[in-house]
N, C-alpha and C. Protein backbone atom coordinates (compact mmCIF):
# COMPACT_ATOMS: atom_id res chain seq x y z
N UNK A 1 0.83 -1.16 0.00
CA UNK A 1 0.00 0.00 0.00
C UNK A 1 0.89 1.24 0.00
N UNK A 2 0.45 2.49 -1.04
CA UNK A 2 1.63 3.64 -0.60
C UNK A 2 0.93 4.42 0.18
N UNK A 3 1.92 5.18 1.07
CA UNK A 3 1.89 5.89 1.51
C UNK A 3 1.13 7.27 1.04
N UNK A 4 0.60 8.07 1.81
CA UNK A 4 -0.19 9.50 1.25
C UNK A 4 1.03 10.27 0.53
N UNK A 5 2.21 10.42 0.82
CA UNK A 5 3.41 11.05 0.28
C UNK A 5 3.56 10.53 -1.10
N UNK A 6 3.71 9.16 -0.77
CA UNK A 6 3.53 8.25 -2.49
C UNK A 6 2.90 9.15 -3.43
N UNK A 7 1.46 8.60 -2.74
CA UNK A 7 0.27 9.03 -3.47
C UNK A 7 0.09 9.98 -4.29
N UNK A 8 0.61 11.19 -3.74
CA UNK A 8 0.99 12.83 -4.07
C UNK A 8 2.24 13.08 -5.10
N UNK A 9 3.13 11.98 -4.13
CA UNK A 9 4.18 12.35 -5.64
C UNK A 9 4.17 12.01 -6.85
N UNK A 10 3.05 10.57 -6.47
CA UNK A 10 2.99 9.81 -7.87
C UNK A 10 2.14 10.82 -8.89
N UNK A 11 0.88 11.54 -8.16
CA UNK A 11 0.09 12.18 -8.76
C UNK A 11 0.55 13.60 -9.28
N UNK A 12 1.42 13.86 -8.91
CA UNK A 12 2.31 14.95 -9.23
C UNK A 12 3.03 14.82 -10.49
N UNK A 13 3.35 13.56 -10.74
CA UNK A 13 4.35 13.11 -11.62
C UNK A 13 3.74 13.26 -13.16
N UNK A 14 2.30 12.75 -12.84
CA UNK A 14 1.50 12.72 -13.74
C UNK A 14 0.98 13.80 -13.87
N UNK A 15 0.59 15.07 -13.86
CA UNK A 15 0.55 15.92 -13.68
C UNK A 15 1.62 16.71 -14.69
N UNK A 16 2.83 16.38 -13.81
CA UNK A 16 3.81 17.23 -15.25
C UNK A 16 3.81 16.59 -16.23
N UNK A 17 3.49 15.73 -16.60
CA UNK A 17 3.15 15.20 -18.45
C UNK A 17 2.66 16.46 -19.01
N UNK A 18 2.07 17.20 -18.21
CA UNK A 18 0.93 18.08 -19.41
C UNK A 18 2.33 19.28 -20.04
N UNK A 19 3.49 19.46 -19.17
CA UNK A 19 4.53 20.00 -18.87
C UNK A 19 5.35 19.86 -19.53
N UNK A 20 6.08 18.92 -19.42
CA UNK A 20 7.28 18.01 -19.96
C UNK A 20 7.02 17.52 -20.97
N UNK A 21 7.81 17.49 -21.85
CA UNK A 21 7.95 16.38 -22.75
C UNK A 21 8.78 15.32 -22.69
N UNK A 22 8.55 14.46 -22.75
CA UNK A 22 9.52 13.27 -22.39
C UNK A 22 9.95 12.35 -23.36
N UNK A 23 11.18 12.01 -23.28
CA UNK A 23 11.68 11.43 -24.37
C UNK A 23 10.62 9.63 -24.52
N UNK A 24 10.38 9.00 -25.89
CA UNK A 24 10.03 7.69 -25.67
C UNK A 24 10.47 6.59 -25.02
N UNK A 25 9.84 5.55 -24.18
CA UNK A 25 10.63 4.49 -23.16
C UNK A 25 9.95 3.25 -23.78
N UNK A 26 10.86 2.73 -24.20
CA UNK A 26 10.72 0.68 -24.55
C UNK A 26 10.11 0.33 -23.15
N UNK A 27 8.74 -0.58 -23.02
CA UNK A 27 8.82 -1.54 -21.51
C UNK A 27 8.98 -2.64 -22.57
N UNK A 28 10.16 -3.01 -21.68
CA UNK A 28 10.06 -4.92 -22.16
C UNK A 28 9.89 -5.78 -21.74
N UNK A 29 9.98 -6.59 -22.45
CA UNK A 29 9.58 -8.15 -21.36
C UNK A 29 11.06 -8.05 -20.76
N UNK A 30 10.47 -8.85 -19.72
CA UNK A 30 12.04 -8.95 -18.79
C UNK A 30 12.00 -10.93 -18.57
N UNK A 31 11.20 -10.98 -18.83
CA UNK A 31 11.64 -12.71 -19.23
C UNK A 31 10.27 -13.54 -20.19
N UNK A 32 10.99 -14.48 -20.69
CA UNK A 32 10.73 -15.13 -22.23
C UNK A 32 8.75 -15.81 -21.42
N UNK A 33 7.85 -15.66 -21.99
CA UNK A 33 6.67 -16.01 -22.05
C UNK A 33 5.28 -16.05 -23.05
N UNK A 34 4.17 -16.35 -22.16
CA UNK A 34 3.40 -15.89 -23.02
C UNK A 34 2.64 -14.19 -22.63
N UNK A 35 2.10 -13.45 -23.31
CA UNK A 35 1.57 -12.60 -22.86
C UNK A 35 -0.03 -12.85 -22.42
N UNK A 36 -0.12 -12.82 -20.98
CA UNK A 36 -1.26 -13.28 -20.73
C UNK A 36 -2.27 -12.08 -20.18
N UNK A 37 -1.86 -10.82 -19.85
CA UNK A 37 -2.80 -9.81 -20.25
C UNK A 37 -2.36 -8.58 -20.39
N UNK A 38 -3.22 -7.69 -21.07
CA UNK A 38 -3.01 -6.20 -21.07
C UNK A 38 -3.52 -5.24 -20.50
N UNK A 39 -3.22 -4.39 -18.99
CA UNK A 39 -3.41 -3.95 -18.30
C UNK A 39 -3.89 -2.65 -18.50
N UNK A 40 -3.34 -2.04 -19.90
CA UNK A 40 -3.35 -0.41 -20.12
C UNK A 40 -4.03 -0.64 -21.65
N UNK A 41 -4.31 0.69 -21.90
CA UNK A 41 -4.30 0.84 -23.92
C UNK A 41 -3.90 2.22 -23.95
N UNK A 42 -3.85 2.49 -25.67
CA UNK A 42 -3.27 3.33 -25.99
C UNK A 42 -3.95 4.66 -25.36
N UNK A 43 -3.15 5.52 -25.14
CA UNK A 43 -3.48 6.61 -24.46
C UNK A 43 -3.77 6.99 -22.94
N UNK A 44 -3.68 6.06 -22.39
CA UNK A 44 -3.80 5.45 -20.81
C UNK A 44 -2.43 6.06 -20.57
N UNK A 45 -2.79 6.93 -19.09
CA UNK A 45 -1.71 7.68 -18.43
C UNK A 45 -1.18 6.56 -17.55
N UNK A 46 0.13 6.11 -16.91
CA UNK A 46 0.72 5.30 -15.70
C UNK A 46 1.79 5.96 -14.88
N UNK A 47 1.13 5.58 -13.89
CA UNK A 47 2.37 6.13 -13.17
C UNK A 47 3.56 4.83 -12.69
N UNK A 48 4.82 5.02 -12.18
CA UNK A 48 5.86 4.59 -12.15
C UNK A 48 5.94 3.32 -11.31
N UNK A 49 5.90 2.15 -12.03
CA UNK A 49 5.67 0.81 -10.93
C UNK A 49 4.16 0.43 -11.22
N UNK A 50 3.28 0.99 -12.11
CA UNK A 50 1.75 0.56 -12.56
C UNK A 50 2.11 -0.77 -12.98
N UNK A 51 1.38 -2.06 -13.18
CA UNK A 51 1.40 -2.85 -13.89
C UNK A 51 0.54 -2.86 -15.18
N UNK A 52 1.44 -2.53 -16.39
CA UNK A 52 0.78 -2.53 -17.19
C UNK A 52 0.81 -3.75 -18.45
N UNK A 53 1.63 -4.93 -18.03
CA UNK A 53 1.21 -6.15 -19.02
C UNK A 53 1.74 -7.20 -18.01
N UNK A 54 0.81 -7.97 -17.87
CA UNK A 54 1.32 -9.44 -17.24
C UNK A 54 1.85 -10.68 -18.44
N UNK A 55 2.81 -11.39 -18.35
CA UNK A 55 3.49 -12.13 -18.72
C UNK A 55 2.92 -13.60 -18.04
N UNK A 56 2.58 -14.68 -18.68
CA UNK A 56 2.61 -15.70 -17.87
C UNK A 56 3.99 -16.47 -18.42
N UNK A 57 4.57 -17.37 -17.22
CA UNK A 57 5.91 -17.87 -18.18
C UNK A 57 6.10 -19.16 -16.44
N UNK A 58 5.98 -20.49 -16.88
CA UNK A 58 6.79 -21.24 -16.30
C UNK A 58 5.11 -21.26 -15.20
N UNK A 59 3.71 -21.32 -15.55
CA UNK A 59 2.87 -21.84 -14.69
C UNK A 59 2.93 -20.30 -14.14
N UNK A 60 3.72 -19.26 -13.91
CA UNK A 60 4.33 -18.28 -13.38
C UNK A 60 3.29 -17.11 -13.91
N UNK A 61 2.41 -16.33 -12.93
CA UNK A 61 1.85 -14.29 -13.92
C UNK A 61 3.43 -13.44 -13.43
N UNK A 62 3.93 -13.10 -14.15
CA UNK A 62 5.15 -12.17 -13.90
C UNK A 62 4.79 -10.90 -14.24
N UNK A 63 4.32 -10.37 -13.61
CA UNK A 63 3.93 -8.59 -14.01
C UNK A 63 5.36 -7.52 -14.51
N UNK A 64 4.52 -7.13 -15.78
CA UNK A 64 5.24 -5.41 -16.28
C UNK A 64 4.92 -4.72 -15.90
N UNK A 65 5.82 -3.55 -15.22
CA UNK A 65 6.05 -2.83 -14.37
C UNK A 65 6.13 -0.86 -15.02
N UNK A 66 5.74 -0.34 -15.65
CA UNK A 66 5.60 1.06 -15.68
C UNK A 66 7.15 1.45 -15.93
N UNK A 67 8.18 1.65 -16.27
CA UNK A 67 9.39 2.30 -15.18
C UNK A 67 9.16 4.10 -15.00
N UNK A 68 8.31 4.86 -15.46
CA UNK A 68 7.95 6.22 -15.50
C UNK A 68 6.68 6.37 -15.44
N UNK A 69 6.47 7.45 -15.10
CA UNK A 69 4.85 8.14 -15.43
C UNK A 69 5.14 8.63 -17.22
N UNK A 70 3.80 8.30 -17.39
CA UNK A 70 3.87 8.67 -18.79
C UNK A 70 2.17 8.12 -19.45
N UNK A 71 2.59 8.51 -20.74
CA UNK A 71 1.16 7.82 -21.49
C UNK A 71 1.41 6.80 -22.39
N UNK A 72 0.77 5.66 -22.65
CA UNK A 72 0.70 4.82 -23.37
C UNK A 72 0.83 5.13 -25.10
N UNK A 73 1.96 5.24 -25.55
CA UNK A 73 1.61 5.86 -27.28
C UNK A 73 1.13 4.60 -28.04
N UNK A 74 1.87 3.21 -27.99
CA UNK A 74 1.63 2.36 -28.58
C UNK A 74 2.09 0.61 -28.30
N UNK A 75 1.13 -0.29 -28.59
CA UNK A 75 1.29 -1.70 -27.73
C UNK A 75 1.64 -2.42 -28.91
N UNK A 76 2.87 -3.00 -28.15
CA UNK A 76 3.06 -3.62 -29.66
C UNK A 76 2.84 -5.00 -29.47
N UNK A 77 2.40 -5.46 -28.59
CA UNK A 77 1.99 -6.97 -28.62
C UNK A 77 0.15 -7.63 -28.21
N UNK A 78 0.06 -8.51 -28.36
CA UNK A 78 -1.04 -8.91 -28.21
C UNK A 78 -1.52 -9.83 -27.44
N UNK A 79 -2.67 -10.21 -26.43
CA UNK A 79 -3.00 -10.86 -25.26
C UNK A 79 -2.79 -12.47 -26.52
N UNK A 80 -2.03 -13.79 -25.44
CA UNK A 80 -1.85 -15.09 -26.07
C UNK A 80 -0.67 -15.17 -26.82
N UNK A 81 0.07 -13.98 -27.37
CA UNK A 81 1.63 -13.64 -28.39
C UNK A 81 2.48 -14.12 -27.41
N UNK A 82 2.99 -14.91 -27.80
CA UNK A 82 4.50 -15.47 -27.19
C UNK A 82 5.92 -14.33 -27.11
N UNK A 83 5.94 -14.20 -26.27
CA UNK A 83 7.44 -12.74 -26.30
C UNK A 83 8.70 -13.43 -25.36
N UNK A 84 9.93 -13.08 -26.27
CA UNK A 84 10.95 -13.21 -25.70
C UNK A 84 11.35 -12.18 -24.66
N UNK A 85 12.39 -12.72 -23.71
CA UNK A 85 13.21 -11.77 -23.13
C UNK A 85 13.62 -10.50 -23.85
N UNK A 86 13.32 -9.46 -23.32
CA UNK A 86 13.65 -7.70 -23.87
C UNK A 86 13.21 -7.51 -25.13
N UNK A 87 11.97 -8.69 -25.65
CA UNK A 87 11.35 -8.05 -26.49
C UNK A 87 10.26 -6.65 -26.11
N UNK A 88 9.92 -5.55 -27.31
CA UNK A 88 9.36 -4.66 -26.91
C UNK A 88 7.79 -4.83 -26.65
N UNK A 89 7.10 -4.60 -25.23
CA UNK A 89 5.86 -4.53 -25.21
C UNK A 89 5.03 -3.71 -25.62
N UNK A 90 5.55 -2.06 -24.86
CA UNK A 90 4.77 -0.92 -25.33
C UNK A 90 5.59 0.01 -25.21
N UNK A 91 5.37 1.32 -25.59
CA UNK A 91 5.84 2.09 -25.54
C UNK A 91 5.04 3.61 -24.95
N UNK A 92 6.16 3.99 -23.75
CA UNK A 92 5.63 5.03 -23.19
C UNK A 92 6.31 6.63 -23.72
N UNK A 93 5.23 7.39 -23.39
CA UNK A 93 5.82 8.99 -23.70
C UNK A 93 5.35 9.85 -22.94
């Protein structure tokens, strides 16, 4: 659970999107599976640590993890698509 401080900074973070421009961020898979769901879509704001694609791999849900606040520009994979290690999932901006 976060904290109210969390809460605020996270919401803060998101917030300066309207601000900032931010360079584009690869999330990748961080290990070889299937993609067993999609948490976000295009245009969906996240903040940093959101889970935004679960991986199943090895009986295993291994959750994708946000690494920034940002918005969803584009998903490049699909719920049941088999993805390797540091292949690209989505892409944030």
């Amino acid at each position: 659970m976060l904290s109210a401080s969390q809460t605020r900074k996270r919401a803060h973070e998101a917030e300066d999107l309207d601000t900032f421009t931010l360079m584009p961020t690869s999330v990748n898979a961080h290990i070889t599976g299937t993609v067993w769901k999609i948490e976000v879509g295009v245009g969906d704001t996240v903040t940093p640590g959101q889970v935004c694609v679960i991986i199943e791999s090895m009986k295993m849900e291994m959750p994708v993890e946000a690494p920034r606040a940002g918005r969803v520009e584009s998903i490049k994979v699909a719920e049941g698509q088999a993805v390797a290690e540091g292949e690209p999932l989505l892409t944030l901006v």
